[in-house]
N, C-alpha and C. Protein backbone atom coordinates (compact mmCIF):
# COMPACT_ATOMS: atom_id res chain seq x y z
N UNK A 1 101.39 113.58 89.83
CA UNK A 1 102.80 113.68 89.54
C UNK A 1 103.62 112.80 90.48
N UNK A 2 103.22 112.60 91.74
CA UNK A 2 104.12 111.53 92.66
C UNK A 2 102.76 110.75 93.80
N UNK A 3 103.49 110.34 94.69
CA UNK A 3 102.76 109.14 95.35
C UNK A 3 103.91 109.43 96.54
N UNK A 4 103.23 109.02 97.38
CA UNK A 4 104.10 108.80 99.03
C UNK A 4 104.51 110.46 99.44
N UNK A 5 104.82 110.05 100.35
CA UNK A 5 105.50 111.30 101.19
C UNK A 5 106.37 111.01 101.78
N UNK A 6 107.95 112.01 101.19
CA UNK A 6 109.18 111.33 101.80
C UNK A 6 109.46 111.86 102.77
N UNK A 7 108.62 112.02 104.03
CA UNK A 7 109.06 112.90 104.68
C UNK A 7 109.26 111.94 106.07
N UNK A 8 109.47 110.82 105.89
CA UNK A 8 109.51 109.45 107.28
C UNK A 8 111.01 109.42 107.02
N UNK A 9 112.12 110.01 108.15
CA UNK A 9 113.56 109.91 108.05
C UNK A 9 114.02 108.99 108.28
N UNK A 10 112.89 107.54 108.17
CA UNK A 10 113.36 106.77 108.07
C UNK A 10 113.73 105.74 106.81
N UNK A 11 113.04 106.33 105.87
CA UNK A 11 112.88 106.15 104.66
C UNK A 11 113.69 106.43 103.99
N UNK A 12 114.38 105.76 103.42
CA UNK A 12 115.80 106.09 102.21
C UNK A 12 115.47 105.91 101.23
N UNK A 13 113.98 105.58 100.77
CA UNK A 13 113.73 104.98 99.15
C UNK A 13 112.46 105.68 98.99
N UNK A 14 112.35 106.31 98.16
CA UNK A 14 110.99 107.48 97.60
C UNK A 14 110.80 106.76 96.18
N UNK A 15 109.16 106.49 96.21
CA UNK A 15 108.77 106.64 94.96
C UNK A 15 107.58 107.56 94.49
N UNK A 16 108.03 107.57 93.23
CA UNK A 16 106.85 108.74 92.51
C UNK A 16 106.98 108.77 91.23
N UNK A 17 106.04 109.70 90.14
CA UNK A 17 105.70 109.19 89.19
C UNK A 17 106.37 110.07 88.39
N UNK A 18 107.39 109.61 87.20
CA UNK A 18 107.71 110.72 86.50
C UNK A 18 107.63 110.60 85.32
N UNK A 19 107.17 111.57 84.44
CA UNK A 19 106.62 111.13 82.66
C UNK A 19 105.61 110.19 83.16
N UNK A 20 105.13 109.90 83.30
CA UNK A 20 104.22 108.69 83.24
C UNK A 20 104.76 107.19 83.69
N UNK A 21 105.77 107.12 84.45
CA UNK A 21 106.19 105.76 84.86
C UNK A 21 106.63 106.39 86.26
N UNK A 22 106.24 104.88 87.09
CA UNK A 22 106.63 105.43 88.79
C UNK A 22 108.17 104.90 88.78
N UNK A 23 109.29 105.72 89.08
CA UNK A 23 110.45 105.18 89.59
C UNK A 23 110.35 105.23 91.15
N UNK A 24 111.73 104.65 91.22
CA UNK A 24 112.26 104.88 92.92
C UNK A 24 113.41 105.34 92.86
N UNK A 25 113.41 105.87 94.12
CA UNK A 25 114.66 106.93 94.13
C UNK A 25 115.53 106.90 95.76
N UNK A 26 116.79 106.44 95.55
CA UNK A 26 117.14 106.90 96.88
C UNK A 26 117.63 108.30 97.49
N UNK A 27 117.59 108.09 98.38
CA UNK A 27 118.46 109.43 99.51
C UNK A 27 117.94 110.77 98.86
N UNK A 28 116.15 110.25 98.91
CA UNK A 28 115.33 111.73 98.26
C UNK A 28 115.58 112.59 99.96
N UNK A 29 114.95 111.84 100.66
CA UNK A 29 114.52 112.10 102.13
C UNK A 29 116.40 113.11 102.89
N UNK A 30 117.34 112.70 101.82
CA UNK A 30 118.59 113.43 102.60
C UNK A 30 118.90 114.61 101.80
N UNK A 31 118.40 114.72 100.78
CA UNK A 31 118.42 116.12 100.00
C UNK A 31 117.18 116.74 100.68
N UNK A 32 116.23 116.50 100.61
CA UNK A 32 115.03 117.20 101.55
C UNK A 32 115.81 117.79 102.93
N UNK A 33 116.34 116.83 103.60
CA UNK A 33 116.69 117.64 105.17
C UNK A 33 117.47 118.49 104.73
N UNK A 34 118.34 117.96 103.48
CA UNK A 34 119.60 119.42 103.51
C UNK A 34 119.06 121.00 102.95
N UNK A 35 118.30 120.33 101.79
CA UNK A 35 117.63 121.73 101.80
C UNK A 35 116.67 122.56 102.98
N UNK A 36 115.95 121.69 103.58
CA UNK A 36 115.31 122.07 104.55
C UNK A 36 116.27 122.83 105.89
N UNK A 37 117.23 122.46 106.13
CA UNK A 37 118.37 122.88 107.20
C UNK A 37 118.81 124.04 106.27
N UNK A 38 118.81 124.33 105.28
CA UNK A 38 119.29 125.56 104.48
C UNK A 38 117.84 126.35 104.22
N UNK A 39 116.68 126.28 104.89
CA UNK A 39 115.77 127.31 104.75
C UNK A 39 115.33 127.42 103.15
N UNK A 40 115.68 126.46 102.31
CA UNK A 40 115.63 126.01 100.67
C UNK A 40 113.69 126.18 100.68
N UNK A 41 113.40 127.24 99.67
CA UNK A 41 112.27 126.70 99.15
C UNK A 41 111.97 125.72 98.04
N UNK A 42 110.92 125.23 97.38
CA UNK A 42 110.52 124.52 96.66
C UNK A 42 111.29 125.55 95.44
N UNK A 43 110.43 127.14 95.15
CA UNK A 43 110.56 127.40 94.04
C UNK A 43 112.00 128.20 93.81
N UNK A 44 112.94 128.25 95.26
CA UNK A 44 114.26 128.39 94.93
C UNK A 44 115.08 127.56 94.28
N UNK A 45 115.04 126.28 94.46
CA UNK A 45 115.52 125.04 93.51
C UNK A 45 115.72 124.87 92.20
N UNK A 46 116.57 125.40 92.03
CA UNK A 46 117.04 125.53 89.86
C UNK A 46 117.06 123.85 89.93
N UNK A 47 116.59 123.50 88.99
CA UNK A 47 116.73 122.15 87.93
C UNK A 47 118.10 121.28 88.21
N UNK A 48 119.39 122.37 87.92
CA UNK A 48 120.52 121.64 88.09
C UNK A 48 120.58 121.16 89.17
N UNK A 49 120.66 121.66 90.34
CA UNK A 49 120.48 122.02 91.57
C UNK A 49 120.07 120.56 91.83
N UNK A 50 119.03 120.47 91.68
CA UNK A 50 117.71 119.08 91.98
C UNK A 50 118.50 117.88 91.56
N UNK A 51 118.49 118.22 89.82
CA UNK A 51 119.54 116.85 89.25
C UNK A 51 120.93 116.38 89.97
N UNK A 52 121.34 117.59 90.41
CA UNK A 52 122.72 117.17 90.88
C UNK A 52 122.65 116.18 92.40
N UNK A 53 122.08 116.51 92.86
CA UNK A 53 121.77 116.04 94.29
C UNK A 53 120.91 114.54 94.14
N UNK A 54 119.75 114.32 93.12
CA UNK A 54 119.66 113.38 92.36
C UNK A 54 120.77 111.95 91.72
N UNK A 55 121.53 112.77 91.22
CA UNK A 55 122.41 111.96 90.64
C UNK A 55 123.70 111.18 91.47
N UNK A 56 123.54 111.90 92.62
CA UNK A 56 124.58 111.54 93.71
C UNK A 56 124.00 109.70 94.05
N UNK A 57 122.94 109.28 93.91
CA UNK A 57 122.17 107.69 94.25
C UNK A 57 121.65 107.62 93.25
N UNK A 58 121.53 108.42 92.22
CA UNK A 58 120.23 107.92 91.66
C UNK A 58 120.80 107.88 89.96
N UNK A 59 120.39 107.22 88.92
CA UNK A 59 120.52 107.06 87.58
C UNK A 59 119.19 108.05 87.30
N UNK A 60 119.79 109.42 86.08
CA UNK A 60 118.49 110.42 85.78
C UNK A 60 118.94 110.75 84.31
N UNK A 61 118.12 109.48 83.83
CA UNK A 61 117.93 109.97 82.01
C UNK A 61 117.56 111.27 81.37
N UNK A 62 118.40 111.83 80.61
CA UNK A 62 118.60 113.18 80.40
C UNK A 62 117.37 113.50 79.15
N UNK A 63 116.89 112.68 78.88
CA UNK A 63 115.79 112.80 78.28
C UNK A 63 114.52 113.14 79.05
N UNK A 64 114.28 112.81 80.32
CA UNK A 64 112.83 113.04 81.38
C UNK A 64 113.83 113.99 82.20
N UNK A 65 114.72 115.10 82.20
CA UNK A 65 115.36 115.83 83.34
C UNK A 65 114.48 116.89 84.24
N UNK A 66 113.68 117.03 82.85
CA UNK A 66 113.15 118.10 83.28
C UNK A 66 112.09 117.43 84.52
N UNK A 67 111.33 116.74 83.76
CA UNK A 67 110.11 116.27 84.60
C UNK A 67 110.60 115.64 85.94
N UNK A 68 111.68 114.59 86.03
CA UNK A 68 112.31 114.47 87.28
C UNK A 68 112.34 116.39 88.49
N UNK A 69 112.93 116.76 88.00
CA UNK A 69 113.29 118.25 88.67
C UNK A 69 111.72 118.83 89.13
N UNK A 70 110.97 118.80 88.12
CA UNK A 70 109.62 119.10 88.42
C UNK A 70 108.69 118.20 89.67
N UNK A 71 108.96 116.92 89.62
CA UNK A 71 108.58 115.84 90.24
C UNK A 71 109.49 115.94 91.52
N UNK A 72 110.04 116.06 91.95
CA UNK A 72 111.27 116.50 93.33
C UNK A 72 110.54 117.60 93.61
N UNK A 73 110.33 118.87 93.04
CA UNK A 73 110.29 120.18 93.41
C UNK A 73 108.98 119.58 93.95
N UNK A 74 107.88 119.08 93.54
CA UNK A 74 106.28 119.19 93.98
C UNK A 74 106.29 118.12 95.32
N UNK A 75 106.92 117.28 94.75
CA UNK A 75 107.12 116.72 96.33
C UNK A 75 107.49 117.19 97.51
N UNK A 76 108.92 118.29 97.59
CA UNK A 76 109.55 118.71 98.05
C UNK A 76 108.70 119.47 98.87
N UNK A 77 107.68 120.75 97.91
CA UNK A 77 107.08 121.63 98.19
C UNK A 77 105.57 121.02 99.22
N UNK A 78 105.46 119.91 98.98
CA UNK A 78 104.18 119.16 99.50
C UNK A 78 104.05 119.46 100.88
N UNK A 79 103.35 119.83 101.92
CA UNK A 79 103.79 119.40 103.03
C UNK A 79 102.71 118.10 103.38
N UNK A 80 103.69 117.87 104.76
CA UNK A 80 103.20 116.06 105.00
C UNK A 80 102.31 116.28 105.63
């Protein structure tokens, strides 16, 4: 489902695989700390939630929403 680990704060650009094509994504690594500074689990994360924070850098075709949200959450949940 993804590739890399965004967990280098130095890293502003995450990629991983969603539907079957790898995008890139920015400012994955600044929604991670914020949830992480809020004690956020993986499976507390509603969909909107994910997209919205997503959509703040990022272009998220409403056709793959789901799988994006799914693809964040497993990363999210990964540890490094």
């Amino acid at each position: 489902m993804n590739s890399g680990c965004s967990c280098d704060p130095k890293s502003s650009f995450t990629r991983l695989t969603v539907a079957g094509t790898q995008v890139g994504l920015h400012a994955v690594d600044e929604l991670f700390e914020r949830w992480r500074a809020g004690h956020r689990q993986a499976e507390e994360l509603s969909d909107e939630e994910i997209l919205a924070g997503l959509r703040k850098q990022n272009y998220v075709s409403k056709n793959v929403e789901t799988e994006y949200a799914e693809a964040i959450r497993f990363l999210y949940a990964r540890p490094c």
